[in-house]
Protein backbone atom coordinates (compact mmCIF):
# COMPACT_ATOMS: atom_id res chain seq x y z
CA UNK A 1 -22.37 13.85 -4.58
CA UNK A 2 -19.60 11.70 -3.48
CA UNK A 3 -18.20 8.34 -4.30
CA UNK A 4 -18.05 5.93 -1.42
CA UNK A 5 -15.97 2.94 -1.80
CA UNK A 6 -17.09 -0.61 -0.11
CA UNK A 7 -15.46 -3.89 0.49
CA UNK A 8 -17.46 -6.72 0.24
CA UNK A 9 -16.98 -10.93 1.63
CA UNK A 10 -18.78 -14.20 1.91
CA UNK A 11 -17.74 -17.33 2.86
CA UNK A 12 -21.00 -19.41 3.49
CA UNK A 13 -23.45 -20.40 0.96
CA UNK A 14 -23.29 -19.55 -2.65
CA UNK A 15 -20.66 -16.94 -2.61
CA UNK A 16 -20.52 -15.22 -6.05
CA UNK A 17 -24.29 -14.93 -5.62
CA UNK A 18 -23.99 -13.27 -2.09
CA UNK A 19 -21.84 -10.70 -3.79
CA UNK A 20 -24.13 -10.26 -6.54
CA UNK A 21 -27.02 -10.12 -4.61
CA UNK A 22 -25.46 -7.27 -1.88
CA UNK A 23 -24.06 -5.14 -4.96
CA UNK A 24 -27.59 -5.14 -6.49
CA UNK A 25 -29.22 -4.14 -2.85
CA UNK A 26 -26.57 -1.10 -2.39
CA UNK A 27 -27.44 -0.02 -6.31
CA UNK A 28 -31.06 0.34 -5.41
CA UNK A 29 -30.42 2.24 -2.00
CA UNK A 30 -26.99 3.56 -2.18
CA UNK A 31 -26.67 5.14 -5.69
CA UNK A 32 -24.75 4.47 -8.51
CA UNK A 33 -22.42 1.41 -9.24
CA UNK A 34 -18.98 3.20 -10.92
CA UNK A 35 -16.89 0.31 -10.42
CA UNK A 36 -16.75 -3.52 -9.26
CA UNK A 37 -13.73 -5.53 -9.21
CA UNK A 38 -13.03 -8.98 -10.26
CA UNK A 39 -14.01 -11.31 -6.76
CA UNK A 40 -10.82 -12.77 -5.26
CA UNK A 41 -10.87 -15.72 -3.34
CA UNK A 42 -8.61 -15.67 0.40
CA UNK A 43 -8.11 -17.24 3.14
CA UNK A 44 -10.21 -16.23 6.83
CA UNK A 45 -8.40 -13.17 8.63
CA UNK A 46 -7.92 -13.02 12.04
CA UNK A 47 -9.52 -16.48 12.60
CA UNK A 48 -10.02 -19.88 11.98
CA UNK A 49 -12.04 -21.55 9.38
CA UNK A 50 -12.29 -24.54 6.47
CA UNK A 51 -14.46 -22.03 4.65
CA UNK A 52 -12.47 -19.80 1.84
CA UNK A 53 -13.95 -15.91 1.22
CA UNK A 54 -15.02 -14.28 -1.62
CA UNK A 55 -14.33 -10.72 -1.64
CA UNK A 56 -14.64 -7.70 -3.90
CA UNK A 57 -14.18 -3.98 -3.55
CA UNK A 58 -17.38 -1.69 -5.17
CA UNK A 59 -17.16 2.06 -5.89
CA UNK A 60 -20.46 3.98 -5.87
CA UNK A 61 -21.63 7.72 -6.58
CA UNK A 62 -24.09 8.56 -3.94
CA UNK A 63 -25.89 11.38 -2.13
CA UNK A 64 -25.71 10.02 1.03
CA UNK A 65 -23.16 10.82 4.11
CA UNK A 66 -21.12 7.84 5.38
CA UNK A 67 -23.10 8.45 8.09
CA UNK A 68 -25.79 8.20 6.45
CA UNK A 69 -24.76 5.00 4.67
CA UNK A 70 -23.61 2.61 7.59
CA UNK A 71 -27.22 1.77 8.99
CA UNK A 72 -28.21 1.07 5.18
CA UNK A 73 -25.55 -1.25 4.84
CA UNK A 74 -25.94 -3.11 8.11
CA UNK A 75 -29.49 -3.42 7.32
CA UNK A 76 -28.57 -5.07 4.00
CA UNK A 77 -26.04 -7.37 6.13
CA UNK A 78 -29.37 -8.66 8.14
CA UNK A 79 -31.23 -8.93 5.72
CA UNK A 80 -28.70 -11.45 4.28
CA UNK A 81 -28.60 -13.47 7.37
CA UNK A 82 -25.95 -11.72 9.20
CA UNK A 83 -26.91 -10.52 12.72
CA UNK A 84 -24.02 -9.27 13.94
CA UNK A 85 -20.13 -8.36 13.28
CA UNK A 86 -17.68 -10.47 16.20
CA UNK A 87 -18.90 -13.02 19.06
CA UNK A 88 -16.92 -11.17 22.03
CA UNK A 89 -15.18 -9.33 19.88
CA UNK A 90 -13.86 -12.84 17.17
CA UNK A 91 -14.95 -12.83 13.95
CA UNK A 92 -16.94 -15.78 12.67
CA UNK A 93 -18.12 -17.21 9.16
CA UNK A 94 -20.74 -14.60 7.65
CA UNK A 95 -23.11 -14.90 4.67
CA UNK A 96 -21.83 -11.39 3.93
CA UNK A 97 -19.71 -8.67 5.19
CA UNK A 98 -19.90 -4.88 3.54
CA UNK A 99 -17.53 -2.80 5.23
CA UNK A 100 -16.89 0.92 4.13
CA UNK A 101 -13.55 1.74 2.97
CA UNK A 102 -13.40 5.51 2.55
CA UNK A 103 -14.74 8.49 0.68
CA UNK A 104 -13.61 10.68 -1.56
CA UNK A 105 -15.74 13.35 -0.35
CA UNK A 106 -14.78 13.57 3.40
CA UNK A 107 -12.67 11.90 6.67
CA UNK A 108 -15.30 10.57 9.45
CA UNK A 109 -13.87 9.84 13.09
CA UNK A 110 -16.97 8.50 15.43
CA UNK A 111 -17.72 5.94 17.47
CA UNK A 112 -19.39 4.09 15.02
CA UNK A 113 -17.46 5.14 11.91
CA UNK A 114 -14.37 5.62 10.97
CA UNK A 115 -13.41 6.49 7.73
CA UNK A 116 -10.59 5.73 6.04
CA UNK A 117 -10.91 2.05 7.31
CA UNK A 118 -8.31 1.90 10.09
CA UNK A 119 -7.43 -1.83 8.85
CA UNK A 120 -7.63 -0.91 5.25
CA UNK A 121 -3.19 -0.49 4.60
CA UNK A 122 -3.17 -4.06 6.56
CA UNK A 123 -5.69 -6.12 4.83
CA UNK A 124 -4.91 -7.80 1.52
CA UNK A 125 -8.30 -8.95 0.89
CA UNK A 126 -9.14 -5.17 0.23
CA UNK A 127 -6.34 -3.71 -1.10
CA UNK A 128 -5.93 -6.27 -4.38
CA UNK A 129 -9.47 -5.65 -5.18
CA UNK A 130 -9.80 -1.76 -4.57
CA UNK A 131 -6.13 -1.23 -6.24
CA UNK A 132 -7.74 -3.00 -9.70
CA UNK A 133 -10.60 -0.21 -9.73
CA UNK A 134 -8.82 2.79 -8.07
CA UNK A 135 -5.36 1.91 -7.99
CA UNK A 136 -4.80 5.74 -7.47
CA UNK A 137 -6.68 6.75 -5.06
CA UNK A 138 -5.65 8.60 -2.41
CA UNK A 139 -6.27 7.31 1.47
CA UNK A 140 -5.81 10.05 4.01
CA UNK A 141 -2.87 9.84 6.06
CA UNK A 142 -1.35 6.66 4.26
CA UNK A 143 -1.10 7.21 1.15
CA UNK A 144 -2.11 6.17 -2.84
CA UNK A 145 -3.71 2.57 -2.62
CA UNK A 146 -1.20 0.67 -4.98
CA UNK A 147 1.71 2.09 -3.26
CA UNK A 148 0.03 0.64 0.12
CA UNK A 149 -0.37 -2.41 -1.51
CA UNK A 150 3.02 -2.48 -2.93
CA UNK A 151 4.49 -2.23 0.76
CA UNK A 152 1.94 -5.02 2.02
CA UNK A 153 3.71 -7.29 -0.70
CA UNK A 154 7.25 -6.10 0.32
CA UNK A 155 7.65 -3.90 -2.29
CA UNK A 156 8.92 -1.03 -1.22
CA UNK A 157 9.43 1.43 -4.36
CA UNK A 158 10.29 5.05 -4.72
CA UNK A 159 12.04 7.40 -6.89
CA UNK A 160 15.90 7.75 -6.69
CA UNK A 161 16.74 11.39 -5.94
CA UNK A 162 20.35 13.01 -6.32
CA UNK A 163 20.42 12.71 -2.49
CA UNK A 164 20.68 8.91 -2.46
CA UNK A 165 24.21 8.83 -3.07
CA UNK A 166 24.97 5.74 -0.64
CA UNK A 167 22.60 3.80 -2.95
CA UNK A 168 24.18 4.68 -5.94
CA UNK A 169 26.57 1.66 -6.02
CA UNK A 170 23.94 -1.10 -5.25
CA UNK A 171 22.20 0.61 -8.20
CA UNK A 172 25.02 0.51 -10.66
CA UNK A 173 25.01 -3.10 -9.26
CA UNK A 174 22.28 -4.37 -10.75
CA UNK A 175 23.10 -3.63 -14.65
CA UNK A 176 24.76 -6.14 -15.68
CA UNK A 177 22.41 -8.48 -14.90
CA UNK A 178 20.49 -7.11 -17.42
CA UNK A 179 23.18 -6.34 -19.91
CA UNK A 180 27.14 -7.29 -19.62
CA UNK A 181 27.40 -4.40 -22.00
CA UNK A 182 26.62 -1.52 -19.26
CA UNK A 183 29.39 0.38 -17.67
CA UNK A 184 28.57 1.66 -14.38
CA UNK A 185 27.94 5.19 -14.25
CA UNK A 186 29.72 8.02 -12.10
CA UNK A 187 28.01 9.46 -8.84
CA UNK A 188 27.87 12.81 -11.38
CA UNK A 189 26.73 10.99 -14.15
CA UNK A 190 23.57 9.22 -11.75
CA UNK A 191 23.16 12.86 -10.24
CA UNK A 192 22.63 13.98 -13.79
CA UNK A 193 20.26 11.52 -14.96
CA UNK A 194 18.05 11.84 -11.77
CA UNK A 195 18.27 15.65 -12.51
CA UNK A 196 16.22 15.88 -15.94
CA UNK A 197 13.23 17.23 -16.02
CA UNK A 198 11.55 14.60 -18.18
CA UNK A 199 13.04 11.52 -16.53
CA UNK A 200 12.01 9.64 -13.43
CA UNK A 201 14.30 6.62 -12.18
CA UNK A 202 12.26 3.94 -9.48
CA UNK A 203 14.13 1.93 -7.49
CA UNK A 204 12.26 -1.14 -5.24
CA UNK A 205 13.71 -2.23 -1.59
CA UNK A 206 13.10 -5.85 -0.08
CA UNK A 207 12.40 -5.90 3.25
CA UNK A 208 15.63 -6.71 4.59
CA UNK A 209 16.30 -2.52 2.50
CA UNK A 210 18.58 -3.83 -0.47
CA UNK A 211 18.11 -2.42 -2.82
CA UNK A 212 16.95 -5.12 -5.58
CA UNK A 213 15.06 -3.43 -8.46
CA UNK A 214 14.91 0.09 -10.55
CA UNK A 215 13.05 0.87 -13.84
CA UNK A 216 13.24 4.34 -16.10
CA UNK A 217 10.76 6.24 -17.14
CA UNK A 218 11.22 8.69 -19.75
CA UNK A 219 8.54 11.27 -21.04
CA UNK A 220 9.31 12.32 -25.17
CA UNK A 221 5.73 15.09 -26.51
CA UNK A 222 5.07 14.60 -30.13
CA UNK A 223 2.37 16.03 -31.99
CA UNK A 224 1.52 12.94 -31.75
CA UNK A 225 1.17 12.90 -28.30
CA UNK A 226 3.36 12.71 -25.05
CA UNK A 227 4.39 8.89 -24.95
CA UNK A 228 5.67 7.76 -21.88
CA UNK A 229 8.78 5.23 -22.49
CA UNK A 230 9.70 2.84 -19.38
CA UNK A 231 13.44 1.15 -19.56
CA UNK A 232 16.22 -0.49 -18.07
CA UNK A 233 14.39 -2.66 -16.06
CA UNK A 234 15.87 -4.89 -13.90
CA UNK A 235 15.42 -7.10 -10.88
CA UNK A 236 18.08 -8.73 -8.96
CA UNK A 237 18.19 -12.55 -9.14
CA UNK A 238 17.96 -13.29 -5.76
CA UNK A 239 14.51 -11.72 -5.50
CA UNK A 240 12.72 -12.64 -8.89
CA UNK A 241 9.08 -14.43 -8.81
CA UNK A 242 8.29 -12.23 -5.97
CA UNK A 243 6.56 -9.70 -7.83
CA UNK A 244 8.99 -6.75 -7.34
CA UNK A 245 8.85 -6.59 -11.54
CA UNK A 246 5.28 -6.35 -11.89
CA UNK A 247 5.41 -3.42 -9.16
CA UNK A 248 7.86 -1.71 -11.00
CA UNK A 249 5.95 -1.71 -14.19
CA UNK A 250 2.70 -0.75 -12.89
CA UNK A 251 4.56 1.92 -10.77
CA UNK A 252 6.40 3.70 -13.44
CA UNK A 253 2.91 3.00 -15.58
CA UNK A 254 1.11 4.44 -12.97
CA UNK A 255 3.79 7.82 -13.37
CA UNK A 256 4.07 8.36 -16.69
CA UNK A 257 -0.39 8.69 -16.88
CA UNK A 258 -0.12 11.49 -13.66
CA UNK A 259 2.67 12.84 -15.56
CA UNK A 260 0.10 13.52 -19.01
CA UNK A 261 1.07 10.85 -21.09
CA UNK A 262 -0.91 9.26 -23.28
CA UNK A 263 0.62 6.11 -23.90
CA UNK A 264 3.11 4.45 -21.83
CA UNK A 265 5.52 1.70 -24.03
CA UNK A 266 8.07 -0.92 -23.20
CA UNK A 267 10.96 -1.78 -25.14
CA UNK A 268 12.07 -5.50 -24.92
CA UNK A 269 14.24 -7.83 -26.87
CA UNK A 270 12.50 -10.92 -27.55
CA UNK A 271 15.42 -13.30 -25.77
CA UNK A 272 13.67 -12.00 -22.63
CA UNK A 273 10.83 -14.55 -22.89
CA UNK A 274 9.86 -13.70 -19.21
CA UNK A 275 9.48 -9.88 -19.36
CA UNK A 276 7.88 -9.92 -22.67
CA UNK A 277 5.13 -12.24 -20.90
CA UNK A 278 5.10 -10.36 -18.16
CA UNK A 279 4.23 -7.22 -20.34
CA UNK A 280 1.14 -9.07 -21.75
CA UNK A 281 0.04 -10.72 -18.92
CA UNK A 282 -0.80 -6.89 -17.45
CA UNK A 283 -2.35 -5.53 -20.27
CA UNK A 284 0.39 -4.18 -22.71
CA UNK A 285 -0.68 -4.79 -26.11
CA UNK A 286 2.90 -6.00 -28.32
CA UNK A 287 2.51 -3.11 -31.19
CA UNK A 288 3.65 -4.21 -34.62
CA UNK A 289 6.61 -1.74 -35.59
CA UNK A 290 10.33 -1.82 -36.08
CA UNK A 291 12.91 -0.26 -33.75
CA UNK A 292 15.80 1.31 -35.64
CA UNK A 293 19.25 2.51 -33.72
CA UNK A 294 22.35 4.01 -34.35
CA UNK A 295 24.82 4.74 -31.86
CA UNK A 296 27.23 7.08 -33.80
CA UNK A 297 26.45 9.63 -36.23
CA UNK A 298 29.12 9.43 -38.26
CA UNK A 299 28.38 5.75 -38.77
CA UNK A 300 24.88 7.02 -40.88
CA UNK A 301 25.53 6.86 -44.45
CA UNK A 302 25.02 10.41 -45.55
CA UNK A 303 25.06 9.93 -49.18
């Protein structure tokens, strides 16, 4: 057993019920449905049209070799009222497309197949939906599926290392946007930081390589649990609405669950209107407890 994941489009006729109706026809010959994400309208690729797609991304556990699975899905493509792929070799409105993505189970390299999709890191229209339902999966020789994604969008996000001492100014640069209160830290200081076991620090690039955005992640184990906290995050003015916070959360979300957490948290003060929607808008869930600090010890009233 494997799973196989599939994209899926339509952009003639009832849409949502093309989808519907090709996800039911790969459940009965296929195997099992895992996964389906949320359908996401776009724009034609790589020609011209009035007509807007639909298009999903499907995950299924099957028995069945890609192989195996290609003629099954063209079948179900002419069955739907789509006889072929291209006209000399341009792509044309379609009832339905089903394409397969990859496999968790094996690479395939043929003349008919080839698996990972070799347009999968380029397309939009299948990375948004297969990052919502595997977001980590792995695509061989390219990498993890959000982090594709991320560079699609022009986020380009890593983790800062002790060896990225030219960057360590533009990063100390960015602090004060966040707080006037932060000093910037010494190259040793930075080193430090980046060298604790329990602490990862992600820093995002634009395209032109500035670096415009960094978030902390910090792993504390309880017997409660190992949380995950993420702080400090910040994203340079000049680049904000473009998405580079929302990476940066997800990323160092994405972390602190490989890492064994079991929760992941965000701190943020409620002046920060846009973060703290931000937060909710992907999922966080604003818990109701109290944040207490002291900076000094000998500021705690001992008696």
């Amino acid at each position: 057993m494997s799973t196989i994941y599939i994209g899926l489009g339509s952009n003639l006729g009832n849409r949502r019920e093309n989808l519907e109706r090709a996800v039911t026809l790969l459940e009965q010959r296929v195997g099992t449905l895992l996964r389906l994400s949320a359908f996401l309208e776009t724009a034609p690729v790589g020609f011209e049209s009035e007509h807007q797609f639909l298009n999903a991304a499907a995950a299924f556990r099957t028995s069945l070799s890609p192989e195996e699975l290609l003629p099954i899905t063209q079948q179900i493509e002419r069955e739907m009222g789509r006889t072929q792929k291209s006209l000399n070799g341009v792509y044309h409105d379609r009832t339905i497309d089903i394409d397969l993505l990859c496999s968790d189970g094996e690479s395939v390299h043929t003349a008919e197949l080839q698996l990972p999709h070799p347009h999968l890191s380029e397309r939009r229209f299948v990375l948004e939906p297969l990052a919502e339902i595997a977001p980590e999966l792995w695509i061989d020789g390219q990498g993890y599926v959000l982090d594709l994604l991320d560079k699609l969008n022009g986020h380009n996000i890593r983790p800062l290392t002790p060896a990225d001492t030219p960057l360590f100014e533009q990063f100390n640069a960015l602090f004060p946007q966040l707080s006037e209160q932060v000093r910037p830290l010494t190259a040793d200081e930075i080193t430090t930081l980046l060298q604790r076991p329990d602490t990862w620090v992600y820093v995002a690039f634009a395209p032109d390589g500035r670096l415009v955005g960094t978030i902390t992640l910090c792993l504390a184990a309880s017997p409660t649990g190992i949380k995950g906290w993420a702080e400090d995050l910040v994203v340079d003015t000049s680049v904000r609405g473009a998405g580079f916070g929302k990476a940066l959360i997800l990323r160092s979300a994405r972390e602190a669950f490989r890492h064994g957490a079991d929760s992941v948290n965000f701190t943020s003060r409620p002046s920060r209107t846009a973060a703290n929607n931000l937060y909710v808008s992907l999922g966080f869930e604003q818990r109701e407890t109290n944040v207490y600090r002291c900076k000094r010890y000998d500021t705690l009233k001992l008696r």
